[in-house]
C-alpha atoms as a PDB file:
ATOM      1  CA  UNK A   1      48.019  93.226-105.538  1.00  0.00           C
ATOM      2  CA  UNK A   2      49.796  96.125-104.094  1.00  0.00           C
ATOM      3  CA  UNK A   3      48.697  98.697-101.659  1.00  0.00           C
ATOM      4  CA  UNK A   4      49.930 101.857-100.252  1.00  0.00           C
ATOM      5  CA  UNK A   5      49.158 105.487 -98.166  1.00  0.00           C
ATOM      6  CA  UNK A   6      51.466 108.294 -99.689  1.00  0.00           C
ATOM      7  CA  UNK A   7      52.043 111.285 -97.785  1.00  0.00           C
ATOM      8  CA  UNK A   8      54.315 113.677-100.066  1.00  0.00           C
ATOM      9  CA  UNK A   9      55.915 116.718 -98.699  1.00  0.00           C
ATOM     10  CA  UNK A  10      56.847 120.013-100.140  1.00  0.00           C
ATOM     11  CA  UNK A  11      55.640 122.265-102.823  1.00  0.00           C
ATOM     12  CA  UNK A  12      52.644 119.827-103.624  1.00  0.00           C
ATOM     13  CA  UNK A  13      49.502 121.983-103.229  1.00  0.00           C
ATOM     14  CA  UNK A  14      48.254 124.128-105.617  1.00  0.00           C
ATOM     15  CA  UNK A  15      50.735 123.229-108.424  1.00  0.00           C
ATOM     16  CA  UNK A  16      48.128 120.670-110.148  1.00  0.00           C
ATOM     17  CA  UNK A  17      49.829 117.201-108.259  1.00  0.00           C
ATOM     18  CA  UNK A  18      46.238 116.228-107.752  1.00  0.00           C
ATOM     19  CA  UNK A  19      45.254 115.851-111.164  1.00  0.00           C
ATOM     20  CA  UNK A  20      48.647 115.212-112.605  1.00  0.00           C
ATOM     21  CA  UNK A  21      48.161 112.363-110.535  1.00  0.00           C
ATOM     22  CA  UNK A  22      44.592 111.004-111.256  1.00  0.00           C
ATOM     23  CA  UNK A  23      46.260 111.036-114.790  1.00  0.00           C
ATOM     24  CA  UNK A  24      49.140 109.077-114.108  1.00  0.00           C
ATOM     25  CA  UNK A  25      46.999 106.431-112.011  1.00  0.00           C
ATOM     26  CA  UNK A  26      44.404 105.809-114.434  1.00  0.00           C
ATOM     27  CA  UNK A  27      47.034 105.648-117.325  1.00  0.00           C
ATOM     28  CA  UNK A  28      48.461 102.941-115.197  1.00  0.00           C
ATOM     29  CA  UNK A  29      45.412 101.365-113.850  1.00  0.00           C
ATOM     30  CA  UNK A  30      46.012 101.645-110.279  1.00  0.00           C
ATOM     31  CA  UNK A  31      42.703 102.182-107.942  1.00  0.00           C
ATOM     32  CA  UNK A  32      42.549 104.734-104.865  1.00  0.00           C
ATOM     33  CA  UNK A  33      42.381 108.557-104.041  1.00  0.00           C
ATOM     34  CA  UNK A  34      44.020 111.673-103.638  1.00  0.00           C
ATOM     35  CA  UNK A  35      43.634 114.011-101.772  1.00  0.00           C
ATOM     36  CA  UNK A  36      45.341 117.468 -99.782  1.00  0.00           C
ATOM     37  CA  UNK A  37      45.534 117.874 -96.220  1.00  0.00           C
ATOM     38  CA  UNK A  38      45.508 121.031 -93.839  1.00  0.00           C
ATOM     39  CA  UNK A  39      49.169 120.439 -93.176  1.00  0.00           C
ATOM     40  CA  UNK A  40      50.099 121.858 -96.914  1.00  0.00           C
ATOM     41  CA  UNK A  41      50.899 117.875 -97.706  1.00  0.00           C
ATOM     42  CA  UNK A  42      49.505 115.486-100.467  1.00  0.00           C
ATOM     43  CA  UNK A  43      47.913 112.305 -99.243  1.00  0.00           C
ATOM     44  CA  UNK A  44      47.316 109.130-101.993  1.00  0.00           C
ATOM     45  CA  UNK A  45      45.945 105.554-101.673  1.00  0.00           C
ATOM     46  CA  UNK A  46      47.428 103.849-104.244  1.00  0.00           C
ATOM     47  CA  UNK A  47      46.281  99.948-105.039  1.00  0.00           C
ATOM     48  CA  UNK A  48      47.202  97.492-107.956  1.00  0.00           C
ATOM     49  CA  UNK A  49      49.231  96.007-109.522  1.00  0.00           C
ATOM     50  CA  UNK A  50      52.662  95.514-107.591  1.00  0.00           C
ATOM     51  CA  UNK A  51      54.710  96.891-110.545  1.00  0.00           C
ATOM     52  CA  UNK A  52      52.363  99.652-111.619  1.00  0.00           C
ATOM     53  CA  UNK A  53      52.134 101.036-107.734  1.00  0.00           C
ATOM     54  CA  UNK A  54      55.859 101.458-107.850  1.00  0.00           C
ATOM     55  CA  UNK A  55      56.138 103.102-110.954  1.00  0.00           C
ATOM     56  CA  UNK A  56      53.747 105.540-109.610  1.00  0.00           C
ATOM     57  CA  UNK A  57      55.004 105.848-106.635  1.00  0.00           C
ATOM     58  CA  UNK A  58      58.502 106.450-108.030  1.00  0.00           C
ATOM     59  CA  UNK A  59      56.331 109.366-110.836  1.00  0.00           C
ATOM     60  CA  UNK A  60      55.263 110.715-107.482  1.00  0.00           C
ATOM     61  CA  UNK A  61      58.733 111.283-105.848  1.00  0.00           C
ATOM     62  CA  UNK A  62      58.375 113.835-109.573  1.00  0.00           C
ATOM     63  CA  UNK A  63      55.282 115.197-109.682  1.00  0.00           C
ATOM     64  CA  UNK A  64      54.170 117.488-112.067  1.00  0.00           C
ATOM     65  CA  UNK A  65      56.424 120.435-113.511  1.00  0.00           C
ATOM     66  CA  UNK A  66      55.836 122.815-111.152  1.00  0.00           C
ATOM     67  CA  UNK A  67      55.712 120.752-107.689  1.00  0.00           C
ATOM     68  CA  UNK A  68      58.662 120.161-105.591  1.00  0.00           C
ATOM     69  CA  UNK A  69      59.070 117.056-103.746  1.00  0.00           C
ATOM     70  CA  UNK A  70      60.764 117.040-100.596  1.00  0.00           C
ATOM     71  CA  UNK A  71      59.596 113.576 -98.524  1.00  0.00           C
ATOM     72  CA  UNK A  72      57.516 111.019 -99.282  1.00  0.00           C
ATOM     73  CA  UNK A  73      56.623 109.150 -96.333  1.00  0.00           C
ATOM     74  CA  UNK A  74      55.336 105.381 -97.558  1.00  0.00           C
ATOM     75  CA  UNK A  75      53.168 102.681 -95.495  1.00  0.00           C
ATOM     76  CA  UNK A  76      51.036  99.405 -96.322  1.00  0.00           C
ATOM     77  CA  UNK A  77      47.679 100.124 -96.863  1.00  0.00           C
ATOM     78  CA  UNK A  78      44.477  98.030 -97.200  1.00  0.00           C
ATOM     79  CA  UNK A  79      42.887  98.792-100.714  1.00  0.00           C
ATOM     80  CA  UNK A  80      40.184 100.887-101.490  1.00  0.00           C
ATOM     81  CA  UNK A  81      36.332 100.028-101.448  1.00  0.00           C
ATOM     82  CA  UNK A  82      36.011 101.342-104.564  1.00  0.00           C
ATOM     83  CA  UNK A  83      37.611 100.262-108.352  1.00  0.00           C
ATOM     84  CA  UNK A  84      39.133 103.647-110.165  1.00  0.00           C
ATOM     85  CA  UNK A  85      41.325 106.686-109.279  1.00  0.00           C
ATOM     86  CA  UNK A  86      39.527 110.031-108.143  1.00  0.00           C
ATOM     87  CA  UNK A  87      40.366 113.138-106.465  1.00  0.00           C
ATOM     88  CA  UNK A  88      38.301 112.938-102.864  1.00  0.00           C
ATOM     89  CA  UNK A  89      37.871 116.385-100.523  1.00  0.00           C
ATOM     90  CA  UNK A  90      40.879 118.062 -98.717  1.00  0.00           C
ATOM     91  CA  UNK A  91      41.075 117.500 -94.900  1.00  0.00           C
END
C-alpha cells in the first residue's frame, strides 16, 4: 500500500482535472480525494496499490487535454478513512 498528497501547479482549475481524475483513479482502483484550492492549485490524496499510485501520479504530471502542468509537488501521506475516489469541496 501506497500513499500520497499531490499538489499540481499550473493551468489545473477549471479545465476538468478534477473529474478527469476521479476517472483515472477509479479505473485504476486507487482510494482518496481531489480537490482545488484558493491558490489556483489542484490538491489529491492518492492511496493503493504501489504501482497503480505511480501510474497515476505519472497521468497526473498529464492531465486532461486542456490542463497544463507546471509542478507537482509530492509527499507521503497517511491513507484515507474512506475506500473509493471522490471529488471533496474546494478550500
Amino acid at each position: 500500500m501506497s500513499s500520497k498528497r499531490l499538489v499540481i501547479s499550473g493551468r489545473v482549475q477549471g479545465v476538468g482535472y478534477r473529474p478527469w481524475m476521479v476517472e483515472r483513479a477509479t479505473a485504476l482502483g486507487v482510494d482518496g480525494w481531489v480537490r482545488n484550492r484558493a491558490d489556483g492549485t489542484v490538491e489529491a490524496l492518492i492511496s493503493g496499490n504501489a504501482d497503480a499510485v505511480e501510474e497515476l501520479a505519472r497521468a497526473c504530471r498529464r492531465g486532461p487535454r486542456s490542463a497544463q502542468v507546471d509542478t507537482i509537488i509530492e509527499e507521503i501521506a497517511d491513507p484515507p478513512d474512506e475506500p473509493g475516489f471522490t471529488q471533496i469541496p474546494s478550500v
